[in-house]
Protein backbone atom coordinates (compact mmCIF):
# COMPACT_ATOMS: atom_id res chain seq x y z
CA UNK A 1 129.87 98.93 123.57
CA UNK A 2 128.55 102.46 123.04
CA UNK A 3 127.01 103.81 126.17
CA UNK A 4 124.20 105.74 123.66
CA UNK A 5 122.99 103.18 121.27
CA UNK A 6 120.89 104.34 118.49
CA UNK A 7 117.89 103.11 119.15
CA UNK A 8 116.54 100.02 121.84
CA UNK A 9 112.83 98.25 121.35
CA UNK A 10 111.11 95.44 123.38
CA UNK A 11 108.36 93.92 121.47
CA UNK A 12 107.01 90.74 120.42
CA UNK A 13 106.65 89.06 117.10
CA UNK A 14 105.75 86.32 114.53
CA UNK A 15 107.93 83.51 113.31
CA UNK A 16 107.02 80.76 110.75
CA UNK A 17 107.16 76.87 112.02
CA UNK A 18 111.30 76.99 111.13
CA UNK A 19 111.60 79.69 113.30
CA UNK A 20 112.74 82.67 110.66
CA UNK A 21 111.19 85.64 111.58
CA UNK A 22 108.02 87.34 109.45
CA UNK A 23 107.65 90.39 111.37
CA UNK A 24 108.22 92.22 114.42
CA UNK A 25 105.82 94.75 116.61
CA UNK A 26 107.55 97.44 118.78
CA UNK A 27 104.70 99.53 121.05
CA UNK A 28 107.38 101.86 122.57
CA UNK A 29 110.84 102.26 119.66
CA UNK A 30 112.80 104.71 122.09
CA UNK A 31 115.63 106.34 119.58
CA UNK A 32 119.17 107.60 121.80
CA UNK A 33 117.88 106.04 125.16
CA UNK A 34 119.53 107.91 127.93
CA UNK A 35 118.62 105.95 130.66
CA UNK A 36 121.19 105.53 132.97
CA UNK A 37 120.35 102.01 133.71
CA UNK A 38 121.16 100.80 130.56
CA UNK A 39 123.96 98.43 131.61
CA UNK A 40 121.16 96.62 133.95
CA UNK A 41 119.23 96.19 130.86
CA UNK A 42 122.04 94.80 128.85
CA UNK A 43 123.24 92.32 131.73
CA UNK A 44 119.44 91.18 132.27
CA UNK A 45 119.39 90.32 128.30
CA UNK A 46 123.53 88.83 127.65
CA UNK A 47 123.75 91.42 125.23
CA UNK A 48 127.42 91.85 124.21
CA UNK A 49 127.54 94.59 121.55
CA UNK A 50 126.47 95.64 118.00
CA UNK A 51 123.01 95.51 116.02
CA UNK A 52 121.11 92.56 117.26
CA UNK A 53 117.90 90.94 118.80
CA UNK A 54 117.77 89.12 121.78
CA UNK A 55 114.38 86.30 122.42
CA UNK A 56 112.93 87.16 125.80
CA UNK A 57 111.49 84.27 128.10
CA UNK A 58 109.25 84.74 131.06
CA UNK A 59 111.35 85.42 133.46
CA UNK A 60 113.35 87.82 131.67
CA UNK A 61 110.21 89.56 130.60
CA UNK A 62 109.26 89.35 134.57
CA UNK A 63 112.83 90.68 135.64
CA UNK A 64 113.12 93.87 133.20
CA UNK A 65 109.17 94.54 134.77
CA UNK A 66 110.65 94.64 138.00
CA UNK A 67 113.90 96.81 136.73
CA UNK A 68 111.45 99.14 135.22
CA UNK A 69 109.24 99.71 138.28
CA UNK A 70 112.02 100.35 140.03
CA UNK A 71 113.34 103.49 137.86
CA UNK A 72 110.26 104.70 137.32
CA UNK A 73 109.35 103.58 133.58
CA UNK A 74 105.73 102.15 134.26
CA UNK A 75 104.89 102.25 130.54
CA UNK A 76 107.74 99.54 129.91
CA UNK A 77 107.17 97.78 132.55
CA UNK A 78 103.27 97.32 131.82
CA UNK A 79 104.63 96.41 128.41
CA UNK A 80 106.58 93.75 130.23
CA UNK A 81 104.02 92.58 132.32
CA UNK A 82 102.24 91.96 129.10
CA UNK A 83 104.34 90.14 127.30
CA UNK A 84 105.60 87.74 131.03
CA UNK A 85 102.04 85.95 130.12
CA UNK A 86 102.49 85.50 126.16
CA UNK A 87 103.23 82.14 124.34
CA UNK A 88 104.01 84.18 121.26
CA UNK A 89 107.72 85.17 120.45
CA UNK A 90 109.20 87.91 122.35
CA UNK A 91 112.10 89.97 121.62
CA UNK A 92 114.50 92.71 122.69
CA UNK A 93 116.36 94.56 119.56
CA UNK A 94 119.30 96.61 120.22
CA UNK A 95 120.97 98.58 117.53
CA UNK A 96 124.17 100.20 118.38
CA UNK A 97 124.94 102.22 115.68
CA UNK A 98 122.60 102.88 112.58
CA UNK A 99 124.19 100.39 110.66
CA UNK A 100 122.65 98.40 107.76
CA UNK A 101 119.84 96.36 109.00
CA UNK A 102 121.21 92.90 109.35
CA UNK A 103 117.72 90.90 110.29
CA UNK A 104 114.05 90.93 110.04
CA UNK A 105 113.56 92.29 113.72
CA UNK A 106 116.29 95.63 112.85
CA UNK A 107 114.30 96.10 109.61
CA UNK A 108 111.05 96.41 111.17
CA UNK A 109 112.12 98.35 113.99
CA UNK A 110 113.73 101.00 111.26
CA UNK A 111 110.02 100.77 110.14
CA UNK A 112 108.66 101.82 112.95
CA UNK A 113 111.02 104.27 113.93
CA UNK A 114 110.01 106.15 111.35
CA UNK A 115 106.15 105.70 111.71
CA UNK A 116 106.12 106.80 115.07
CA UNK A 117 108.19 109.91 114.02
CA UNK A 118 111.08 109.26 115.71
CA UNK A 119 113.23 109.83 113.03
CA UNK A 120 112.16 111.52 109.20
CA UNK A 121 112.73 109.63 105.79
CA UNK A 122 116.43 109.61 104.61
CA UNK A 123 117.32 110.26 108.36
CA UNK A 124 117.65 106.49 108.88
CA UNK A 125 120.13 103.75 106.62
CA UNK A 126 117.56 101.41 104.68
CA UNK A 127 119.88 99.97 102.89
CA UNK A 128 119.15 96.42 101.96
CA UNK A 129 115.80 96.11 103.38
CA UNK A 130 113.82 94.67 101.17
CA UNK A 131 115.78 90.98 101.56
CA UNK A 132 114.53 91.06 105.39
CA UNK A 133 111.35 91.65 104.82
CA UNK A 134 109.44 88.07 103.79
CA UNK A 135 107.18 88.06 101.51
CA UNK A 136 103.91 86.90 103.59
CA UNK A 137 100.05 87.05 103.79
CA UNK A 138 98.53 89.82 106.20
CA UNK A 139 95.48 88.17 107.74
CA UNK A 140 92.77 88.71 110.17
CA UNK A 141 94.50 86.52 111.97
CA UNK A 142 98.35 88.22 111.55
CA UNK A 143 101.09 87.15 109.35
CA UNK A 144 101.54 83.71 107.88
CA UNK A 145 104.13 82.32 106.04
CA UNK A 146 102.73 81.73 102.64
CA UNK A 147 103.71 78.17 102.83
CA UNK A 148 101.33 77.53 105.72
CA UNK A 149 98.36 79.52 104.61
CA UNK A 150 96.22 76.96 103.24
CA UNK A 151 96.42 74.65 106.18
CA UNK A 152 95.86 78.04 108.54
CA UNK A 153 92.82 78.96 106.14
CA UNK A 154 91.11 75.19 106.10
CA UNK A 155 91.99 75.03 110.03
CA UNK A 156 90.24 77.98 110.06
CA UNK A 157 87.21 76.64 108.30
CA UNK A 158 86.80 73.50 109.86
CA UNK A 159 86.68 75.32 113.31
CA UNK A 160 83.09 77.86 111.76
CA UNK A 161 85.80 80.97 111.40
CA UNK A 162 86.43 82.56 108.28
CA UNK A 163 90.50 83.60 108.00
CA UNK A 164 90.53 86.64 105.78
CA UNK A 165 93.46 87.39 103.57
CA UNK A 166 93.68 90.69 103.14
CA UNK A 167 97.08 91.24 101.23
CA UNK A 168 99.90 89.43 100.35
CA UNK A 169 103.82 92.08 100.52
CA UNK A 170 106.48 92.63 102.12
CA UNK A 171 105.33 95.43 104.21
CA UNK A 172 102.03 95.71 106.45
CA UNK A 173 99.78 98.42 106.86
CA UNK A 174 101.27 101.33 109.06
CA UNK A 175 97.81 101.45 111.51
CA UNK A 176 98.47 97.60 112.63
CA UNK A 177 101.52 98.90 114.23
CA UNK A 178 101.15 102.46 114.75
CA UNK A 179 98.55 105.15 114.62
CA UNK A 180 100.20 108.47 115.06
CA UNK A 181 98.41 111.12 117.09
CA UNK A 182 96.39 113.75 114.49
CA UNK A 183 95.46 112.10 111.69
CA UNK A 184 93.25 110.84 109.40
CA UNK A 185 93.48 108.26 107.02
CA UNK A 186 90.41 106.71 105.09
CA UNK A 187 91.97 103.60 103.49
CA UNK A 188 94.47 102.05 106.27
CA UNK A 189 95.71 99.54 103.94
CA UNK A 190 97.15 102.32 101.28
CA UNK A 191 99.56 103.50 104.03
CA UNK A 192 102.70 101.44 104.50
CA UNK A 193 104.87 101.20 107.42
CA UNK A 194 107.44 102.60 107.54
CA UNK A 195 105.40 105.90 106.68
CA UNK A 196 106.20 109.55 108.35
CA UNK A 197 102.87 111.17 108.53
CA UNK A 198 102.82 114.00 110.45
CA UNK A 199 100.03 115.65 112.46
CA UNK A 200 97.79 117.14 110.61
CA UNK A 201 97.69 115.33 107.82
CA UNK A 202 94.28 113.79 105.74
CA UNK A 203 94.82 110.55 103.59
CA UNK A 204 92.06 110.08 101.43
CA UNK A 205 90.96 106.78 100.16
CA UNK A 206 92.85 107.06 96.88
CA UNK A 207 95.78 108.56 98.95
CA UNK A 208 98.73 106.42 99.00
CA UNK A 209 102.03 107.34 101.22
CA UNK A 210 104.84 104.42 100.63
CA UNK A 211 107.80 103.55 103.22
CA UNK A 212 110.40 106.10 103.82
CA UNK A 213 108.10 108.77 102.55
CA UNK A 214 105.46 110.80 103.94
CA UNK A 215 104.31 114.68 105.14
CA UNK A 216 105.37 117.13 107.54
CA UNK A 217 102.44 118.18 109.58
CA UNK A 218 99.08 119.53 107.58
CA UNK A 219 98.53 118.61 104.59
CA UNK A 220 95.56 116.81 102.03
CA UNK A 221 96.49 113.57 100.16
CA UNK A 222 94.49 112.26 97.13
CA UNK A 223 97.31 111.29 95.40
CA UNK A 224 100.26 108.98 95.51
CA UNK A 225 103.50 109.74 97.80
CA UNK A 226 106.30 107.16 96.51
CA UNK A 227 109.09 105.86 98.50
CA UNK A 228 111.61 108.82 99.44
CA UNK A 229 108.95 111.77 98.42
CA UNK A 230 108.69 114.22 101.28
CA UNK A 231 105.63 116.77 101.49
CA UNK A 232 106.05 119.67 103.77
CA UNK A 233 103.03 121.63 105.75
CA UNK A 234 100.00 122.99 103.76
CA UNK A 235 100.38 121.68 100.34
CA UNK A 236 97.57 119.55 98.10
CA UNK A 237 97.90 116.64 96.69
CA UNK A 238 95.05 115.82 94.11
CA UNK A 239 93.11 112.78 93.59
CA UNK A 240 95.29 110.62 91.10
CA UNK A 241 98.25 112.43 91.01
CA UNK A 242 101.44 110.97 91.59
CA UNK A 243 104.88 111.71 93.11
CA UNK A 244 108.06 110.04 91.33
CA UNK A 245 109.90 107.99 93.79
CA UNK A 246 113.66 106.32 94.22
CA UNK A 247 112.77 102.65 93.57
CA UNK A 248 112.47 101.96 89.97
CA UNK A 249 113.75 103.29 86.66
CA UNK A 250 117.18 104.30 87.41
CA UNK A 251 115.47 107.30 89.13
CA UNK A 252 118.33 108.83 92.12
CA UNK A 253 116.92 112.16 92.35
CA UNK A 254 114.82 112.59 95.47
CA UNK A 255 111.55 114.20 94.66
CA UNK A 256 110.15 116.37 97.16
CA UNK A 257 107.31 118.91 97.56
CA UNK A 258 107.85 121.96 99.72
CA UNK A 259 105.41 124.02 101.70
CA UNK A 260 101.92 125.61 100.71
CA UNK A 261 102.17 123.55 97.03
CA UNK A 262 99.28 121.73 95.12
CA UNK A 263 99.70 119.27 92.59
CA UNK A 264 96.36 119.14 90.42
CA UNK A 265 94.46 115.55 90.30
CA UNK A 266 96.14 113.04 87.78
CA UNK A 267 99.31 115.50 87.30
CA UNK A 268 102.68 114.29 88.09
CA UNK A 269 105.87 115.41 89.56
CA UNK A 270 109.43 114.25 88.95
CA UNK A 271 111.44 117.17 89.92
CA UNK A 272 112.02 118.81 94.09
CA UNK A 273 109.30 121.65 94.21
CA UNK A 274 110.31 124.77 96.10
CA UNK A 275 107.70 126.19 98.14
CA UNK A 276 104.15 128.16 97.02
CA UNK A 277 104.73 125.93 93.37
CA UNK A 278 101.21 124.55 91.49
CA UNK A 279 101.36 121.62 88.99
CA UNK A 280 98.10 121.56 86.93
CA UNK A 281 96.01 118.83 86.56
CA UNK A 282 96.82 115.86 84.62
CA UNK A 283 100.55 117.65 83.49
CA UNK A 284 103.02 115.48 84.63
CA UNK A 285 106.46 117.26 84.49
CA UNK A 286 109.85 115.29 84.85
CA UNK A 287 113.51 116.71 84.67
CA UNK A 288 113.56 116.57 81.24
CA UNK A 289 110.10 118.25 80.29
CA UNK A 290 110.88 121.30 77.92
CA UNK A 291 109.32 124.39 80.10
CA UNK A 292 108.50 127.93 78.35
CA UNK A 293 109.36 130.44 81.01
CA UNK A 294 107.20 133.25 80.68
CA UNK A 295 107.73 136.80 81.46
CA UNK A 296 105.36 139.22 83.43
CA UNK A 297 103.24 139.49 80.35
CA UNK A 298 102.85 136.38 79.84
CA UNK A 299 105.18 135.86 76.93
CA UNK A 300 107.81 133.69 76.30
CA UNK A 301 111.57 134.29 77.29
CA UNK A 302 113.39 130.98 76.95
CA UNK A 303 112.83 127.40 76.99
CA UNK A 304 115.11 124.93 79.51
CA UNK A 305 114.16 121.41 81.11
CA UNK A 306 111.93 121.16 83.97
CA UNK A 307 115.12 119.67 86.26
CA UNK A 308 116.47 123.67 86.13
CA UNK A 309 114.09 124.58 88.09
CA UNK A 310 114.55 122.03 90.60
CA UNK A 311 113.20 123.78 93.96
CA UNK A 312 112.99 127.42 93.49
CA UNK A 313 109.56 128.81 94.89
CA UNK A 314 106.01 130.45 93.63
CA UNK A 315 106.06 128.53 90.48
CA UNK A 316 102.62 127.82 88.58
CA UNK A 317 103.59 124.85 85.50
CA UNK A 318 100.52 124.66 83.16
CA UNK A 319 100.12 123.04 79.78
CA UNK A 320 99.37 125.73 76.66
CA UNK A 321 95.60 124.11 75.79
CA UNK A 322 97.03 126.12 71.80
CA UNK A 323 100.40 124.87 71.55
CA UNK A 324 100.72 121.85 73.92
CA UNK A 325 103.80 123.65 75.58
CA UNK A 326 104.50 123.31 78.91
CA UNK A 327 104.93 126.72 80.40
CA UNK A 328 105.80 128.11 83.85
CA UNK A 329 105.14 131.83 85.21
CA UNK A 330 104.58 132.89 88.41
CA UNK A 331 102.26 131.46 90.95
CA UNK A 332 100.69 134.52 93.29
CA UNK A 333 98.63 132.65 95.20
CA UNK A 334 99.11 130.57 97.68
CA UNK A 335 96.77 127.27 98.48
CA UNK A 336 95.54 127.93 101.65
CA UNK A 337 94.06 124.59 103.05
CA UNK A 338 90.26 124.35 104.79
CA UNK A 339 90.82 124.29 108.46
CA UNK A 340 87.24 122.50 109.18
CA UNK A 341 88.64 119.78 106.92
CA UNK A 342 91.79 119.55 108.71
CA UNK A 343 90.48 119.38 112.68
CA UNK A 344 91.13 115.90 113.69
CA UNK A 345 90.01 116.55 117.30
């Protein structure tokens, strides 16, 4: 058993009426835990090794309070003394190693790993998520097994309450689980968990950042971030425009956008950008666009595919409004984003 697991969460969760697992909520993920009472922990719980989860009754819950208080840990053990007095599922997840995620519980702590910035995307093994993840409907009252909804939503009736279905996927919103410090987001439900967004950033309502994706610190989103797309400090994303992602369409190249960049509304970007780039609006360039490179007077020196040009820097693509060629030259300025905008104090 490794003295340094990975990554240890207590939390507390919902299962349908067979028992399988829909989702899991982890208030404090703590990634390497050093503490040095980890073997207390792990004899308190019967864990034995490997990437598991462990159900937690009361007076496990009311013994890993007590273990807590003792060493000093008073946010954990408030956590515990919460969850001593719950009916609802409660659960300690261990992963040893970052292995694949063998359960619902690993996959959604992964999840929230990453939306509490504990780790960045690609700097955790996703691998075969998407199986562990049901397929359920995200209500004012929490998850429920699709199977069970209608009996939840005319229970709900009968008693004067209205249950509201707000979505029906695989993954929740990330604010249900995690809001992370210096941010603002207009449209909760278009960020995912599972979503790195760093401090700093603005999601507008049109903004959309998927799982496994997300921004580095400051930075505007109108447009679409797709799963695997990282943005890094200072650069625009424009309403409509979107970022091609990992998931569909044979696509393995990992799109990302580097610092001080702004994609114009409606363009489109399938290719890394280096830093200081612009992509006009509504041009949406892939690795295999044919690009004009121009020379310091504008003309043209040669033509090669967008994919050559896969993150070098100060790049401006536009379209030729004449020809229809896509040409690239030199981008000498810089976006510089509004501060105001960006003060989330």
């Amino acid at each position: 058993m490794s003295k340094h697991p990975f990554s240890v969460a207590i939390g507390i969760g919902t299962q349908n009426r067979k028992g399988e697992w829909l989702e899991a909520f982890y208030p404090c993920p703590i990634l390497h835990p050093d503490f040095n009472f980890l073997d207390s922990i792990f004899d308190l719980v019967k864990y034995s090794g490997g990437n598991t989860f462990i159900e937690l009754d009361s007076a496990t819950c009311h013994a890993l309070e007590e273990l807590f208080e003792t060493q000093g840990e008073e946010q954990l053990a408030q956590i515990m003394k919460s969850l001593e007095v719950s009916s609802q599922p409660r659960l300690i997840t261990i992963l040893e190693t970052d292995d694949v995620p063998g359960s619902t519980p690993e996959a959604y702590l992964k999840l929230q790993l990453l939306s509490h910035r504990l780790v960045k995307p690609h700097q955790v093994n996703l691998q075969g998520i998407f199986p562990l993840l049901p397929n359920v409907a995200w209500t004012s009252e929490g998850a429920i097994d699709l199977e069970e909804l209608t009996e939840r939503q005319l229970k709900a009736r009968a008693e004067g309450r209205l249950l509201s279905v707000n979505s029906v996927d695989k993954f929740p919103k990330m604010t249900d689980y995690v809001v992370p410090a210096g941010v603002r987001i207009a449209h909760t439900a278009r960020v995912r968990l599972g979503a790195y967004v760093g401090e700093g950033t603005t999601v507008m309502h049109e903004g959309f950042i998927n799982f496994n994706a997300g921004t580095e610190g400051k930075s505007m989103i109108e447009g679409r971030i797709s799963a695997g797309v990282m943005v890094a400090e200072g650069s625009d994303l424009g309403g409509g425009c979107s970022t091609m992602g990992t998931l569909s369409g044979g696509n393995n190249l990992v799109i990302s956008v580097g610092k001080n960049c702004l994609i114009g509304a409606n363009a489109g970007l399938g290719i890394p950008l280096g830093d200081r780039c612009t992509i006009e609006a509504g041009l949406y360039l892939t690795a295999g666009s044919k690009v004009q490179i121009l020379d310091d007077k504008r003309q043209p020196v040669e033509t090669i595919k967008a994919g050559e040009l896969s993150g070098k820097s100060g790049l401006l693509f536009r379209r030729n409004s004449l020809t229809g060629a896509i040409e690239c030259l030199t981008n000498k300025s810089a976006i510089a984003l509004n501060e105001e905008l960006h003060a989330h104090n």
